[in-house]
C-alpha atoms as a PDB file:
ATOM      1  CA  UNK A   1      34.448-197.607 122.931  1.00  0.00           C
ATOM      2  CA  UNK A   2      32.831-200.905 122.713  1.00  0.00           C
ATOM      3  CA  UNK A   3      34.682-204.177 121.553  1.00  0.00           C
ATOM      4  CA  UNK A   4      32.585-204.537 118.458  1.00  0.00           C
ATOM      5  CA  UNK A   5      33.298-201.249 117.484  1.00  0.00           C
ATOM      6  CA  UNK A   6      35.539-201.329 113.797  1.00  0.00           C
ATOM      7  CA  UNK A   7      38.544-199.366 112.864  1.00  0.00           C
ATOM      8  CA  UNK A   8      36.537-196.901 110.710  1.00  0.00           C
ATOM      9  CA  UNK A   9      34.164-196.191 113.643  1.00  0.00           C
ATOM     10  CA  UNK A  10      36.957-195.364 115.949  1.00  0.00           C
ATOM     11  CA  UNK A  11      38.449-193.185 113.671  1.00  0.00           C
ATOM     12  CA  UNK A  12      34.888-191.111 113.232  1.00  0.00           C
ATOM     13  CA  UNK A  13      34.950-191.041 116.866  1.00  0.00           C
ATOM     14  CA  UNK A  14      37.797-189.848 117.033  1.00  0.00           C
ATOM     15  CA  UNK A  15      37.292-187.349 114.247  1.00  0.00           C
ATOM     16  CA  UNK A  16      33.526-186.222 115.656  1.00  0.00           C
ATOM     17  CA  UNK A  17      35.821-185.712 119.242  1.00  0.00           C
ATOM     18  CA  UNK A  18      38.920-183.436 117.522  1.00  0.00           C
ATOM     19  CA  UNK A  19      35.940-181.218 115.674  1.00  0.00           C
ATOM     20  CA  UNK A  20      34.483-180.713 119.597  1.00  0.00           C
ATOM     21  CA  UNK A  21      37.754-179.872 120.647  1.00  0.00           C
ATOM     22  CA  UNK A  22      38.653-177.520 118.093  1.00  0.00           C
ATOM     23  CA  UNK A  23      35.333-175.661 119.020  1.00  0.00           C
ATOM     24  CA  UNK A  24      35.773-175.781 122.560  1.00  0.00           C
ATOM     25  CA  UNK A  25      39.478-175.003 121.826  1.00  0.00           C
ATOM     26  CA  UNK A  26      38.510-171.759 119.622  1.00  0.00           C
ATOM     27  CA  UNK A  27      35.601-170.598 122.636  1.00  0.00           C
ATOM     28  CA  UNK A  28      38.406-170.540 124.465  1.00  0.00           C
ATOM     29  CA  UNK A  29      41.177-168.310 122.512  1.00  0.00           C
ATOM     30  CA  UNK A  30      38.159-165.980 122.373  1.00  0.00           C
ATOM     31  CA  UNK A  31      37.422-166.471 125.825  1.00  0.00           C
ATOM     32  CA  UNK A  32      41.314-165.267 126.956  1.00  0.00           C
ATOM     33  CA  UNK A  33      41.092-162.659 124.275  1.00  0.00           C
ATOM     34  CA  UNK A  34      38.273-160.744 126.149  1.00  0.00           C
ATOM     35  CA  UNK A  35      39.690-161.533 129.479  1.00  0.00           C
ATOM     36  CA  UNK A  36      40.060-158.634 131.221  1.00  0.00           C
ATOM     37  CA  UNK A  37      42.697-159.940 134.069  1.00  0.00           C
ATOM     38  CA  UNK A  38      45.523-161.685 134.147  1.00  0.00           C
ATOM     39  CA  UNK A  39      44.495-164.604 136.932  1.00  0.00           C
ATOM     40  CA  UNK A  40      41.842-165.244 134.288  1.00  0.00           C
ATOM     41  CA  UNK A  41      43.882-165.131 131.193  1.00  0.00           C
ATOM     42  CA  UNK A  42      46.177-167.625 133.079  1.00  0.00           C
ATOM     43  CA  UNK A  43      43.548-169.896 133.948  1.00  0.00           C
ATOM     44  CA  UNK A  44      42.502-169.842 130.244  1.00  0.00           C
ATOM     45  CA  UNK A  45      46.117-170.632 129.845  1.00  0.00           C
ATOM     46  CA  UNK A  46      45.979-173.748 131.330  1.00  0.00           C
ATOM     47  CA  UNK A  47      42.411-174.922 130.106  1.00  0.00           C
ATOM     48  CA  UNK A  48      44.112-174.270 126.339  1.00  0.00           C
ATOM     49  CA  UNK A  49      47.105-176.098 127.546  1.00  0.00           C
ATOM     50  CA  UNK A  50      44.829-179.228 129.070  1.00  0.00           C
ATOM     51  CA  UNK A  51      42.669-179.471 125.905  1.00  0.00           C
ATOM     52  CA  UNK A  52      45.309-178.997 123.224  1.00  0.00           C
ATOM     53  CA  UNK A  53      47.235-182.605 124.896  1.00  0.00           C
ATOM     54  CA  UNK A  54      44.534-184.631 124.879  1.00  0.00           C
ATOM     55  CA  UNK A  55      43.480-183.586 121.379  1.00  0.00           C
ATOM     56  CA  UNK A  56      47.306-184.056 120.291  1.00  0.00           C
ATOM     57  CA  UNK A  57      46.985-187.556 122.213  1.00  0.00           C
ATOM     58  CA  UNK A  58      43.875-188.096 119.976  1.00  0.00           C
ATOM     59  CA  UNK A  59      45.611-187.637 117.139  1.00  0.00           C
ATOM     60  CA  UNK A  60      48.845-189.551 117.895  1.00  0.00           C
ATOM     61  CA  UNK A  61      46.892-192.737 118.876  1.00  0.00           C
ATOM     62  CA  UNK A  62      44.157-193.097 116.272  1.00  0.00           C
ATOM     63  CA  UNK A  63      45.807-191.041 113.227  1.00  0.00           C
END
């Protein structure tokens, strides 16, 4: 983000960025649902995992 950037700009930023994640987020869930083994399903896992704190850390900081 730039300096010049306002408060309300950040915050649609921030809200374009948690709509990507969601997607991405929901890909995935479907993703591990059709997994057929388990080293997959566990790397899924932790993809979920990874994506779910940053878009909590979204949240906290700008919301």
């Amino acid at each position: 983000m730039t300096a010049t950037a306002t408060p309300t700009r950040q915050t649609q930023d921030a809200t374009e960025l948690l709509i990507a994640d969601h997607k991405k987020v929901k890909a995935l869930f479907e993703a591990f649902e059709n997994a057929d083994s388990s080293s997959k399903k566990a790397q899924l896992v932790a993809q979920i995992c990874k994506e779910l704190e940053v878009h909590v850390q979204i949240e906290e900081e700008i919301f």
